[in-house]
Protein backbone atom coordinates (compact mmCIF):
# COMPACT_ATOMS: atom_id res chain seq x y z
CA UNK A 1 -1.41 -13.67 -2.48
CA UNK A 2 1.72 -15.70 -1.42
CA UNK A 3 1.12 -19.69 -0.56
CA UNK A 4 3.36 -22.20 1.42
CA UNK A 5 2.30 -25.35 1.46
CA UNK A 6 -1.54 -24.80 1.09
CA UNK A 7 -0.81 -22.36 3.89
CA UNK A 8 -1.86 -18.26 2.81
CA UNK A 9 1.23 -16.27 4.47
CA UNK A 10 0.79 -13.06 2.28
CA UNK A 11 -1.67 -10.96 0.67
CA UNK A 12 -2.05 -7.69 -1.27
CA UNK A 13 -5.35 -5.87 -2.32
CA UNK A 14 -5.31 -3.38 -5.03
CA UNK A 15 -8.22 -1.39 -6.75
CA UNK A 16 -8.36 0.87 -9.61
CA UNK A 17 -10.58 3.91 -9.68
CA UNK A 18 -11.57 6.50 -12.23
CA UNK A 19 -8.62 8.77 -11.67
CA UNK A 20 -7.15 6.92 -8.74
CA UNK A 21 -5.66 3.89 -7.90
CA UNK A 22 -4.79 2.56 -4.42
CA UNK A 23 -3.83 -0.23 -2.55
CA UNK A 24 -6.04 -1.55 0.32
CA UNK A 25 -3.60 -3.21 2.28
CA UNK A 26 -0.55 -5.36 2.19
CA UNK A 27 0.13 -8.28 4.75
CA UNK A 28 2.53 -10.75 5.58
CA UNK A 29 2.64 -13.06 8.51
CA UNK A 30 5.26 -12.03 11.67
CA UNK A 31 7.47 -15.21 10.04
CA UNK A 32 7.26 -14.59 6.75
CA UNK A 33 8.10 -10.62 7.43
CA UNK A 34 11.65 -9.66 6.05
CA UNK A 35 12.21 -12.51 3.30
CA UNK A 36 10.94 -9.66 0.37
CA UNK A 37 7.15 -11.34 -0.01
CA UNK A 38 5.88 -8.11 0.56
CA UNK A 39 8.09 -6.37 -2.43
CA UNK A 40 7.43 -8.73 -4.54
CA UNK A 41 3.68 -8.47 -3.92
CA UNK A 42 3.70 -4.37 -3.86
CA UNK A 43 5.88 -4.64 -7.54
CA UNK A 44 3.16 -6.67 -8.63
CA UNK A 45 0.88 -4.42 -7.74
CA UNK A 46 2.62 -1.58 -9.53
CA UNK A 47 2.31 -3.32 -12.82
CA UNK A 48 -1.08 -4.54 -12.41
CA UNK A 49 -2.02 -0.73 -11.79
CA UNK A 50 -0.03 0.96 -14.35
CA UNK A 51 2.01 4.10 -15.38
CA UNK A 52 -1.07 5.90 -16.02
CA UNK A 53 -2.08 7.10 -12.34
CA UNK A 54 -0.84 8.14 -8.84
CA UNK A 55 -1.09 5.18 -6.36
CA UNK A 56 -2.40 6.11 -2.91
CA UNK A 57 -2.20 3.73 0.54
CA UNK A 58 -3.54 4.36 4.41
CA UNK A 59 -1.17 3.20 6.56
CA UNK A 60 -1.88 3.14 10.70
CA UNK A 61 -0.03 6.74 11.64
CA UNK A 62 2.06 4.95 14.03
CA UNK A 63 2.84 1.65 12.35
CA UNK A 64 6.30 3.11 11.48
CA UNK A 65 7.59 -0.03 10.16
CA UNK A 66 4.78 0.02 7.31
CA UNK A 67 5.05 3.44 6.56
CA UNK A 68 8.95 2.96 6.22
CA UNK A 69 8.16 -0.54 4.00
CA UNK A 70 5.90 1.88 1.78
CA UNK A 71 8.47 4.69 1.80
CA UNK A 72 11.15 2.68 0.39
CA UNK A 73 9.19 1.28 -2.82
CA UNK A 74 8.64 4.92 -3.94
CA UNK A 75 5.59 6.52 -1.51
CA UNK A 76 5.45 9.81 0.17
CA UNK A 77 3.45 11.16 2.79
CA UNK A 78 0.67 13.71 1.67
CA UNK A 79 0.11 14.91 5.33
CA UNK A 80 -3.76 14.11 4.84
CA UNK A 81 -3.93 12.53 8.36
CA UNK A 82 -6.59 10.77 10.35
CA UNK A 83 -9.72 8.89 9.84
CA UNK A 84 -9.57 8.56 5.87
CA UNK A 85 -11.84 5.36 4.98
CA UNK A 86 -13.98 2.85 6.44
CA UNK A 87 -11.22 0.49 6.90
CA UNK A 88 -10.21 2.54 10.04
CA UNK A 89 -13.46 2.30 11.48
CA UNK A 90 -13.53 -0.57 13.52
CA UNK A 91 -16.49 -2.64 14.48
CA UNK A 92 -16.67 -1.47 18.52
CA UNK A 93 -17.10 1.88 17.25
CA UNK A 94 -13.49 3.05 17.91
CA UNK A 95 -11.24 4.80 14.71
CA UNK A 96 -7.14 3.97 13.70
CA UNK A 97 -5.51 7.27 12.61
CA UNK A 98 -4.27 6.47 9.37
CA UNK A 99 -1.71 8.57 7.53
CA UNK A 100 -2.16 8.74 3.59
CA UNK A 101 0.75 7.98 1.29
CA UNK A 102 1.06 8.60 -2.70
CA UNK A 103 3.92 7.02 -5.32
CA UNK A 104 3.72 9.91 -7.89
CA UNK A 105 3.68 8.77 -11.15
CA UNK A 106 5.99 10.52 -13.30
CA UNK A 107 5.61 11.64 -16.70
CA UNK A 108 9.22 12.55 -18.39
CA UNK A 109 9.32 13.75 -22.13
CA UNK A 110 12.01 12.49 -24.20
CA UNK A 111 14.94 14.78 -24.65
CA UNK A 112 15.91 14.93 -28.64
């Protein structure tokens, strides 16, 4: 999470599974937004989850600025779309469409 002055203006939830890891969510308040507090929370993320498995996020299909935030540190659309977890379900009764994304972890062997 990112503090100013006693004051929570960020946050970033991660989880590691068995064979998958994932993020939850990432938020940053509207005037905090564009300052990098959300990069530096998603790279934290990255190391706190490791080189060892594919990293998987929900994003709302038509929050295009998140999607685009999550494209540019490394993610990809999958194409799985629609009502993926119970995070999307809202209490009313009515369902986000979410859109999953994955940041492939990459396995090169050394060239001799």
């Amino acid at each position: 999470m990112a503090v100013d002055r006693d004051k929570i203006i960020a946050f970033c939830v991660a989880r590691k599974e068995n064979s998958e890891h994932r993020i939850g969510a990432i938020y940053v308040l509207p005037d905090y937004q564009r300052r990098g507090i959300g990069g530096l929370l998603i790279t934290k993320a990255f190391v706190w989850l490791g080189k060892k498995n594919d990293i998987f996020i929900n994003a709302v299909s038509y929050n295009q600025k998140a999607i685009g935030f999550y494209k540019k540190h490394g993610f990809i659309e999958t194409g799985k779309r629609g009502v993926l977890d119970g995070a999307a379900k809202l209490p009313g009764g009515k369902t986000l469409p979410e859109t999953e994304l994955i940041k492939k972890i990459c396995f090169l062997n050394e060239i001799r």
